[in-house]
N, C-alpha and C. Protein backbone atom coordinates (compact mmCIF):
# COMPACT_ATOMS: atom_id res chain seq x y z
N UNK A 1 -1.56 -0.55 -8.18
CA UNK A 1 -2.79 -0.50 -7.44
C UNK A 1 -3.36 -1.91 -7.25
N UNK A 2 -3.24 -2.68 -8.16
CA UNK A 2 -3.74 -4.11 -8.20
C UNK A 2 -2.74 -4.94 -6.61
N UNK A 3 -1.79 -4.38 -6.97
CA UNK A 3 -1.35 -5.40 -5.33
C UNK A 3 -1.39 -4.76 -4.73
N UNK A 4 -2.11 -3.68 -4.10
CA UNK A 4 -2.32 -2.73 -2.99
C UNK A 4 -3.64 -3.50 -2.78
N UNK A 5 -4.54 -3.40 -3.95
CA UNK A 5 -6.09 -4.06 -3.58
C UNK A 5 -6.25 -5.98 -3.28
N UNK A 6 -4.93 -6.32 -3.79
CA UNK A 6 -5.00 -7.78 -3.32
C UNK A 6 -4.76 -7.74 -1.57
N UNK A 7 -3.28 -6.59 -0.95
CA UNK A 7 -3.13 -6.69 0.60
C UNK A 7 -4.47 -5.89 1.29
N UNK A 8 -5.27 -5.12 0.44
CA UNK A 8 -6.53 -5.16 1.40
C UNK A 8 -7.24 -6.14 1.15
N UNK A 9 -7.79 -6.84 -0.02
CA UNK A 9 -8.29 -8.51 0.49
C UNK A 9 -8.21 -9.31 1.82
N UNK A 10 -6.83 -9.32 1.76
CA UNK A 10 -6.02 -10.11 3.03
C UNK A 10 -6.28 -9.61 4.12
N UNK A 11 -6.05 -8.31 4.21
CA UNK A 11 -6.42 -7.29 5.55
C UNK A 11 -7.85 -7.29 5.74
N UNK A 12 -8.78 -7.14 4.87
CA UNK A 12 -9.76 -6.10 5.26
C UNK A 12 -9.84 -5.07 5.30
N UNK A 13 -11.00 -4.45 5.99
CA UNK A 13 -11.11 -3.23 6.73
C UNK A 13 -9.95 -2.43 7.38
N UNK A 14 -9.50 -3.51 7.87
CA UNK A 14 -8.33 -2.94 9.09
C UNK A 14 -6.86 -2.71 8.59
N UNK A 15 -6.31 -2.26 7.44
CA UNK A 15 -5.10 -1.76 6.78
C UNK A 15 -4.26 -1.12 7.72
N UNK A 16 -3.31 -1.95 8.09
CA UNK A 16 -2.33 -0.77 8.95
C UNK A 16 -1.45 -0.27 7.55
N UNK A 17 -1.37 0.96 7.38
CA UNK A 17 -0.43 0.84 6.39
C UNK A 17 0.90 1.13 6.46
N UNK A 18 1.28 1.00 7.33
CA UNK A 18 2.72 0.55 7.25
C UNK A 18 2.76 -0.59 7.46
N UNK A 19 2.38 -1.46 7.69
CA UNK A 19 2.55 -2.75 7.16
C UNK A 19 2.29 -3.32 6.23
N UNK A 20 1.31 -2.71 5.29
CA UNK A 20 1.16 -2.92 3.75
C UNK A 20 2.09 -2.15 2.76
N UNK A 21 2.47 -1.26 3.41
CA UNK A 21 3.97 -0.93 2.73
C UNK A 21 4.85 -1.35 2.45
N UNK A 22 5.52 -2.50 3.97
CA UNK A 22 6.80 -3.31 3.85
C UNK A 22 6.38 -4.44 3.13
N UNK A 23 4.99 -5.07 2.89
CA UNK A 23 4.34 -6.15 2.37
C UNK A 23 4.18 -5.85 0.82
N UNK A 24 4.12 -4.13 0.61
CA UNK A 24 4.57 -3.45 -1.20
C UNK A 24 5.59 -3.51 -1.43
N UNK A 25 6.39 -3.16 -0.08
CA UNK A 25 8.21 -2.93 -0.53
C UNK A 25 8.94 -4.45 -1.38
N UNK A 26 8.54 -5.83 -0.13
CA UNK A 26 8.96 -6.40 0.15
C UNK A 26 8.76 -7.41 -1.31
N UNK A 27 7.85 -7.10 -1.81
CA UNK A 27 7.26 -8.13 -2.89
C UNK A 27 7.69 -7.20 -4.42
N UNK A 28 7.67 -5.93 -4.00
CA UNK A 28 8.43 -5.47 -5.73
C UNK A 28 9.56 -5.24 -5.81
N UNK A 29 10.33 -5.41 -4.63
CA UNK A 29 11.13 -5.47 -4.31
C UNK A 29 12.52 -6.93 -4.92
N UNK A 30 11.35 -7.90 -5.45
CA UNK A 30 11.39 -9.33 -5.58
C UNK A 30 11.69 -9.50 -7.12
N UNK A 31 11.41 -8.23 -7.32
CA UNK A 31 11.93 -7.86 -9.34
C UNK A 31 13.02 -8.17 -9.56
N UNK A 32 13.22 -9.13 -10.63
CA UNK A 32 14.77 -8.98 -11.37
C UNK A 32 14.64 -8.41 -12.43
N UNK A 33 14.08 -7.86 -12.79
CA UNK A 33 13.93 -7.09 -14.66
C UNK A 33 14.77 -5.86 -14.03
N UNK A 34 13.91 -5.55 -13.09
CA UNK A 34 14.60 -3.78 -13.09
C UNK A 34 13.88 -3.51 -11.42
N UNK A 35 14.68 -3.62 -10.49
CA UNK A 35 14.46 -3.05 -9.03
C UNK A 35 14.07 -1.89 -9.26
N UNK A 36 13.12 -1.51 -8.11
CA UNK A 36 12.57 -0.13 -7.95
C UNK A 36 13.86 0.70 -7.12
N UNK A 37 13.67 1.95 -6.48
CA UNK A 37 13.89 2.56 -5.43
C UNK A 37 12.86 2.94 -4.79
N UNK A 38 13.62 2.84 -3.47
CA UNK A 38 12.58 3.42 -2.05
C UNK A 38 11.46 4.39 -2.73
N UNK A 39 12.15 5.57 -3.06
CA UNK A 39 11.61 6.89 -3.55
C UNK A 39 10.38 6.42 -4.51
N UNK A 40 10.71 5.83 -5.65
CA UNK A 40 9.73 5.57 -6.40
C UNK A 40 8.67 4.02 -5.83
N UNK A 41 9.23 3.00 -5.29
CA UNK A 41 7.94 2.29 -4.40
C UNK A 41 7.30 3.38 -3.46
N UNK A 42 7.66 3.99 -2.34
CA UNK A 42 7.29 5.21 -2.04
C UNK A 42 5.67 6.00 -2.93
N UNK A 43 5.94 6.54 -3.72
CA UNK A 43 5.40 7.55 -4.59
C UNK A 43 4.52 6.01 -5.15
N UNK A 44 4.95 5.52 -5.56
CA UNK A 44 4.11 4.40 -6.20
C UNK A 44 2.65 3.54 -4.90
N UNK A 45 2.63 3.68 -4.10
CA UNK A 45 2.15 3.07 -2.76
C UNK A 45 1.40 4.00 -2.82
N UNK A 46 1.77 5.38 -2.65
CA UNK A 46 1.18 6.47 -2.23
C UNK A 46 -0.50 6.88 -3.21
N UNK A 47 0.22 6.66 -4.52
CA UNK A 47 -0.66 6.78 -5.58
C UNK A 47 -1.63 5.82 -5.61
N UNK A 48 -1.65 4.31 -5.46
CA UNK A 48 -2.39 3.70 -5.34
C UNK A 48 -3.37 3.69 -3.99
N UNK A 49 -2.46 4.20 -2.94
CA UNK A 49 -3.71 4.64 -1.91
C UNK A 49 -4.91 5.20 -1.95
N UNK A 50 -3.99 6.50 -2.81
CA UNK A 50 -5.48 7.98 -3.08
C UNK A 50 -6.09 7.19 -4.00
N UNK A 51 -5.99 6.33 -4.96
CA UNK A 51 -6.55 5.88 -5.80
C UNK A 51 -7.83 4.91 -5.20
N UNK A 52 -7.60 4.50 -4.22
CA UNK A 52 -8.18 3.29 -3.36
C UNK A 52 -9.54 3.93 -2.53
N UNK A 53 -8.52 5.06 -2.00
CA UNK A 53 -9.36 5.61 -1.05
C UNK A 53 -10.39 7.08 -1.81
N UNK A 54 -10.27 7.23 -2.93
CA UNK A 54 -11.30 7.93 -3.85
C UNK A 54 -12.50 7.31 -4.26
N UNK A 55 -11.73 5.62 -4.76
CA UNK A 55 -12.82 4.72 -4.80
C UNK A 55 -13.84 4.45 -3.29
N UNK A 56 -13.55 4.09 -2.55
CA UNK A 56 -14.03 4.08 -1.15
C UNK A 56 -13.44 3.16 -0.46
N UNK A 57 -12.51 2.17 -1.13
CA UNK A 57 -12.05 1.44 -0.39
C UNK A 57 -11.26 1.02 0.83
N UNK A 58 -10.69 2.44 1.18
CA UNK A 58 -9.72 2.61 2.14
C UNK A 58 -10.46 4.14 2.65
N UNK A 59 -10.74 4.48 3.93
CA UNK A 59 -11.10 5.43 4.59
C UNK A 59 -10.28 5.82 5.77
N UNK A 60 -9.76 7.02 6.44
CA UNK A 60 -8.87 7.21 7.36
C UNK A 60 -9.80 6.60 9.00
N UNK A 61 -9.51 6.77 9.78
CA UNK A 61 -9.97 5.88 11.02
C UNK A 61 -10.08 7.13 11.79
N UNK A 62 -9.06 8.26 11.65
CA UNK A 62 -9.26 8.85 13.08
C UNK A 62 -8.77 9.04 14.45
N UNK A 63 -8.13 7.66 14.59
CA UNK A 63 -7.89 7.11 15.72
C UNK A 63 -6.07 7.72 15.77
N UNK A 64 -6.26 8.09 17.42
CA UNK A 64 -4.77 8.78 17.43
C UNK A 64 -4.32 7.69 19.20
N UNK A 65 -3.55 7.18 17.97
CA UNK A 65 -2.39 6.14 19.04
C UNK A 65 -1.93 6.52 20.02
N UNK A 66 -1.56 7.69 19.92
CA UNK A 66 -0.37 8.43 20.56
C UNK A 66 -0.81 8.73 22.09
């Protein structure tokens, strides 16, 4: 959760999160003790979101791209 809340620092408000994903992937990814897998960075990202966004820090937008 701590480097989820450092890439909203950087971001702000405006979290795309898939790009703070590849910016989670990409950096624990960077482990030599013991690499993650997808599955568990995955599940790990995920958890620190709801965690984020319970606190208030992250709120959904709404907004449909499509």
């Amino acid at each position: 959760m701590t480097l989820l809340m450092e890439i909203y620092k950087i971001f702000g408000k405006d979290v795309n999160v898939v790009v703070a994903f590849d910016l989670f992937k990409k950096i624990n990814q960077q482990r030599k003790d013991k690499p993650y897998t997808l599955k568990h960075l995955r599940n790990m990202f995920i958890v620190a979101l709801q965690n984020l966004k319970y606190m208030g820090y992250v709120s959904a937008t709404r907004q449909n791209t499509f």
